[in-house]
C-alpha atoms as a PDB file:
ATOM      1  CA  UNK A   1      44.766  49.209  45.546  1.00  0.00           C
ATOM      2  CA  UNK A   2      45.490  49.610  41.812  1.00  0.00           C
ATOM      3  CA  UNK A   3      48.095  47.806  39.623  1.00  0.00           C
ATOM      4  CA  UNK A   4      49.968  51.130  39.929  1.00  0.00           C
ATOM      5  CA  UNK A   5      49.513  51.728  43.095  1.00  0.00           C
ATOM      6  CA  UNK A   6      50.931  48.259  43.699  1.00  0.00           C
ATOM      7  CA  UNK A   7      53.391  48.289  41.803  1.00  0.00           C
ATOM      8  CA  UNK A   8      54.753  51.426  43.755  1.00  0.00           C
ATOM      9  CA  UNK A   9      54.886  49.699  46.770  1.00  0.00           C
ATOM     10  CA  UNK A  10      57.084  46.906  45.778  1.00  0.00           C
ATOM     11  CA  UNK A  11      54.474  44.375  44.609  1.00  0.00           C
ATOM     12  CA  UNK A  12      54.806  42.596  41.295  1.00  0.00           C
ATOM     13  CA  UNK A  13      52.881  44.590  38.874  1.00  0.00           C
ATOM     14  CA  UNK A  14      51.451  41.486  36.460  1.00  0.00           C
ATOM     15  CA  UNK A  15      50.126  40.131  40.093  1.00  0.00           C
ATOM     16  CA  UNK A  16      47.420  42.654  39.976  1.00  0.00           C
ATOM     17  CA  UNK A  17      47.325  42.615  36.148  1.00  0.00           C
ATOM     18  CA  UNK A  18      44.448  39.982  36.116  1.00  0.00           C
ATOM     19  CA  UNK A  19      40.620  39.851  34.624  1.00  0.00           C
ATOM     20  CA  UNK A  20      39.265  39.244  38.224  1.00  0.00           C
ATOM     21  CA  UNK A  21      40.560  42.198  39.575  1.00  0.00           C
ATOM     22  CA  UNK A  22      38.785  44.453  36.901  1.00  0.00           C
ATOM     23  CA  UNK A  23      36.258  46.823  38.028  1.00  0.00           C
ATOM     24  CA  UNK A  24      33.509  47.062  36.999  1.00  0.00           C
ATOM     25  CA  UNK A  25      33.314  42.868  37.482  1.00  0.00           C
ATOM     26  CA  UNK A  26      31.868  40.952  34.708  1.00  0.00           C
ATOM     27  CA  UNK A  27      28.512  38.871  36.004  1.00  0.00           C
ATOM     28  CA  UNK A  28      27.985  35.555  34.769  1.00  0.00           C
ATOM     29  CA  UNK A  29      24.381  35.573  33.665  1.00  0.00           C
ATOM     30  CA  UNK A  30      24.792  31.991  32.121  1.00  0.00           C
ATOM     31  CA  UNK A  31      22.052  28.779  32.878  1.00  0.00           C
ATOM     32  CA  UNK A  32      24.297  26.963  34.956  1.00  0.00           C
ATOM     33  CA  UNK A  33      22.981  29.449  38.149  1.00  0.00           C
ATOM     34  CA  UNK A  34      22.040  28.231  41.089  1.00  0.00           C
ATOM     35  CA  UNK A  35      18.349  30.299  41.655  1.00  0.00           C
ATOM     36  CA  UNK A  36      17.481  28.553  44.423  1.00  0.00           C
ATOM     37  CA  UNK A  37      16.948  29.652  48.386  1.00  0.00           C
ATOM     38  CA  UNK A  38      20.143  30.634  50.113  1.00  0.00           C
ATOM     39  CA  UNK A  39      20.670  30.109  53.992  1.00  0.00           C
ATOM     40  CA  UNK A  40      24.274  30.848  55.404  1.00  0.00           C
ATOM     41  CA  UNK A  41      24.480  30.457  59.026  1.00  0.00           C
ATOM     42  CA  UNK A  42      26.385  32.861  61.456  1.00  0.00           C
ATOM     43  CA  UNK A  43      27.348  33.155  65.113  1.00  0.00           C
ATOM     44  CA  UNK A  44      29.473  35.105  67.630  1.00  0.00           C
ATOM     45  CA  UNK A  45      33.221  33.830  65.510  1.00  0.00           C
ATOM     46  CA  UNK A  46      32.290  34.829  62.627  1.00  0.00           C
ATOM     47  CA  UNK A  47      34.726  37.520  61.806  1.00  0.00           C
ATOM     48  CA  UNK A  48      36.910  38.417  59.285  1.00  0.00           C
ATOM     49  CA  UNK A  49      36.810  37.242  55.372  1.00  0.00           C
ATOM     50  CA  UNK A  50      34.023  34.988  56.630  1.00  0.00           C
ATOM     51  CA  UNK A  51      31.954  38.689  57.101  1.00  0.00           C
ATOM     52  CA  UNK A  52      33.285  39.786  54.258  1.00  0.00           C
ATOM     53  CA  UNK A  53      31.422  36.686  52.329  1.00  0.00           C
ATOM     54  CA  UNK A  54      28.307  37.391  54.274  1.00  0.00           C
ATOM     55  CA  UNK A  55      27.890  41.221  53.792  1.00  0.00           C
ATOM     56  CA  UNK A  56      27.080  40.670  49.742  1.00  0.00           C
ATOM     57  CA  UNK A  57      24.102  38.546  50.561  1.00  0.00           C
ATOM     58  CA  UNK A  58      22.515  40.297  53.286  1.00  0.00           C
ATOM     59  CA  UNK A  59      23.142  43.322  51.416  1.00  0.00           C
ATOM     60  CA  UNK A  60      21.466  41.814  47.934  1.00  0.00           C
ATOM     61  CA  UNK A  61      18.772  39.386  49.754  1.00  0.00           C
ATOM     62  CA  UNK A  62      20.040  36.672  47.908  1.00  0.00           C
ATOM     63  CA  UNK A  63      20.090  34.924  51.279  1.00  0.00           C
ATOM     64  CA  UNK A  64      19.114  34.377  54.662  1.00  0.00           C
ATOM     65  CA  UNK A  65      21.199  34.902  57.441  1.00  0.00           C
ATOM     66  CA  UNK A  66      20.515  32.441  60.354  1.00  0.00           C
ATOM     67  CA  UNK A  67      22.258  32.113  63.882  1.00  0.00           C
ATOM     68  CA  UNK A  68      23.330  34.955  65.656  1.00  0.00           C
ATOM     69  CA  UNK A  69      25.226  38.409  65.297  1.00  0.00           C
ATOM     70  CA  UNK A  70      28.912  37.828  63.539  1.00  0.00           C
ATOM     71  CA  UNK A  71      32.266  39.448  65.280  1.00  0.00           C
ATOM     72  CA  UNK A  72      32.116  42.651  63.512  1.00  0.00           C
ATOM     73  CA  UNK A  73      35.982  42.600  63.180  1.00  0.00           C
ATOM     74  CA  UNK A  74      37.879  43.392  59.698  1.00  0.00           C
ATOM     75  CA  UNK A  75      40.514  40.873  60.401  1.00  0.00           C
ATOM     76  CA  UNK A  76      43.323  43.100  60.672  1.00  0.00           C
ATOM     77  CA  UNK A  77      44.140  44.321  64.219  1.00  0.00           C
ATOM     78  CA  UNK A  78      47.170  45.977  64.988  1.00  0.00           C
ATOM     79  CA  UNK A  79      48.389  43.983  68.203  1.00  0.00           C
ATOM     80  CA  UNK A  80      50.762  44.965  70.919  1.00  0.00           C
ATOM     81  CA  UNK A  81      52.266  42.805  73.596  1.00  0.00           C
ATOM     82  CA  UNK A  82      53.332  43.892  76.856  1.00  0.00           C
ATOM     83  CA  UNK A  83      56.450  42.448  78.783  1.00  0.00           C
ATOM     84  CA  UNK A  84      54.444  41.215  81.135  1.00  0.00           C
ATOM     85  CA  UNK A  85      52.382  39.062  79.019  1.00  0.00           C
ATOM     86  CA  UNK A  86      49.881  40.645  78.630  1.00  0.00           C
ATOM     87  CA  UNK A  87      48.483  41.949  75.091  1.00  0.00           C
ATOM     88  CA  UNK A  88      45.611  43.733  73.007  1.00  0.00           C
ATOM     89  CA  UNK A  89      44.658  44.285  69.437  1.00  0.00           C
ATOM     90  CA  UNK A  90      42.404  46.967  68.321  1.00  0.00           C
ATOM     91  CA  UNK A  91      41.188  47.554  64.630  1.00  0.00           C
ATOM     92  CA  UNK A  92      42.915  48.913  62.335  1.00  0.00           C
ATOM     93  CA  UNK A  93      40.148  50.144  59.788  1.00  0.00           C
ATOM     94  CA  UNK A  94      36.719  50.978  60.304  1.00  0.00           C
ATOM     95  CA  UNK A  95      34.479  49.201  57.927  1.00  0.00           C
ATOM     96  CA  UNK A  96      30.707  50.779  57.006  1.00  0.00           C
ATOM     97  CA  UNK A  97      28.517  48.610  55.234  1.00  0.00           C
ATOM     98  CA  UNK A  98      27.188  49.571  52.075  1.00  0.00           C
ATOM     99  CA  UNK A  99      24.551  51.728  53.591  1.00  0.00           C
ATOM    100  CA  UNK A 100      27.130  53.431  55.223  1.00  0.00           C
ATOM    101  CA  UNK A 101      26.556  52.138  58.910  1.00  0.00           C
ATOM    102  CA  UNK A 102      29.554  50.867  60.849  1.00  0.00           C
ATOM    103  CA  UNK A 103      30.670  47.788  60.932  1.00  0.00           C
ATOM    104  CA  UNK A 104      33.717  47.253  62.840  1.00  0.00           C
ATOM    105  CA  UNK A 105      32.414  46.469  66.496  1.00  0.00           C
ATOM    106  CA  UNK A 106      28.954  45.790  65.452  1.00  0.00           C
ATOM    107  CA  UNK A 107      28.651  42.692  63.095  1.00  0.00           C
ATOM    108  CA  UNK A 108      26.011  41.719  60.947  1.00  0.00           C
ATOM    109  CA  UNK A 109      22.801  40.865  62.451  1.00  0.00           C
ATOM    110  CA  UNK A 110      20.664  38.052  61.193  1.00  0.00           C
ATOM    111  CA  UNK A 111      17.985  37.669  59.716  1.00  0.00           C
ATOM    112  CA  UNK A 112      16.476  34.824  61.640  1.00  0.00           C
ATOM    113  CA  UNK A 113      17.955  34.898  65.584  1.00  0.00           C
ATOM    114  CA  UNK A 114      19.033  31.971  66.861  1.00  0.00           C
ATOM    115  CA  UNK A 115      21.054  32.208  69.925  1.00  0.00           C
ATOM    116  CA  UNK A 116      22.688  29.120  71.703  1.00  0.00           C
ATOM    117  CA  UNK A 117      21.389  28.147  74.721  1.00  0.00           C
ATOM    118  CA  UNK A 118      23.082  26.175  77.336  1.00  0.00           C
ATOM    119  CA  UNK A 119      20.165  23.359  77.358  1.00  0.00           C
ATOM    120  CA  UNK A 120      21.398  23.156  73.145  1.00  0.00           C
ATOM    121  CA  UNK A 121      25.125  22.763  74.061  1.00  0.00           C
ATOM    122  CA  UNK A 122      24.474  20.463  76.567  1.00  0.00           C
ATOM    123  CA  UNK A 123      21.939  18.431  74.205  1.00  0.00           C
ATOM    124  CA  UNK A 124      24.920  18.674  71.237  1.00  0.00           C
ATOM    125  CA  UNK A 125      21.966  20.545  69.299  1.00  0.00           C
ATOM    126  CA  UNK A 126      22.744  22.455  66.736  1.00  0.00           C
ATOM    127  CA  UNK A 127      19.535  25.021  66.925  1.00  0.00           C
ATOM    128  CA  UNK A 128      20.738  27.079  64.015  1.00  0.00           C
ATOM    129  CA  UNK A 129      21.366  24.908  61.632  1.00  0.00           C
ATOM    130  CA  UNK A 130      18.198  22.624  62.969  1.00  0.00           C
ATOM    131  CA  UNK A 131      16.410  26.305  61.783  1.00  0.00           C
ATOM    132  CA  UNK A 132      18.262  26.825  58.543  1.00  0.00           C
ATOM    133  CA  UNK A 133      16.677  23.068  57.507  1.00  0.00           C
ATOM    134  CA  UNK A 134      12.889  23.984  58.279  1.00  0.00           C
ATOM    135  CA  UNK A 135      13.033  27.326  56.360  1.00  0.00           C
ATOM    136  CA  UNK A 136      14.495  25.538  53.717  1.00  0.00           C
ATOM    137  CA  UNK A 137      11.603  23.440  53.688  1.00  0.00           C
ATOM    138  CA  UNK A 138       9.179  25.668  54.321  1.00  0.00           C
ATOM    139  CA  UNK A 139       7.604  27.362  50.835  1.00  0.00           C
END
């Protein structure tokens, strides 16, 4: 949404008047980068803004995914209860990634799998993260 467009519905129009929300986005090309390897690890709850951080990365190879397929869920469900307790959300939007597959109801896949197993839950192992560490080692 614009600053106009905001401002239309009600919204403050100096909230949206701000540098960071400029398009096209100024990148910081200064020394104080970090350039070194990237691992952000994933599972099954991953949903929402925490996608949203993910999607740049995979999308850029800046980093390696690790874990297991995220929620595939934009966060914003329209819900509806029932008198009888029960209830359901559904999405709202339907996200594509910047290739132009879907998103909504699909996640984002990993690069390296690593799927819990019972014998690791039972153990208090943390096989993801125990993977993230070698390939950060590795090279």
């Amino acid at each position: 949404m614009n600053s106009r467009a905001a401002a239309d519905r009600g919204y403050p129009y100096d909230l949206f008047d701000h540098p960071s929300f400029q398009i096209p986005a100024k990148v910081y090309q200064g020394k104080g980068l970090y350039r070194g390897r990237i691992a952000i690890l994933v599972d099954m709850f991953a949903a929402s803004a925490s996608e949203d951080f993910v999607v740049p990365f995979k999308n850029n190879g800046r980093a390696v995914v690790i874990g297991e397929t995220t929620g595939g869920s934009s966060g914003e469900p329209y819900s509806f209860f029932f008198p009888n307790g029960m209830y359901f959300y559904i999405g709202t939007k339907r996200l594509r990634f910047p290739d132009g597959s879907l998103f909504e109801g699909v996640g984002i896949k990993p690069d390296i799998e690593v799927p819990p197993t019972i014998t690791d839950i039972r153990a208090g192992r943390d096989a993801a993260l125990e993977r993230a560490v070698a390939w950060a080692k590795s090279e």
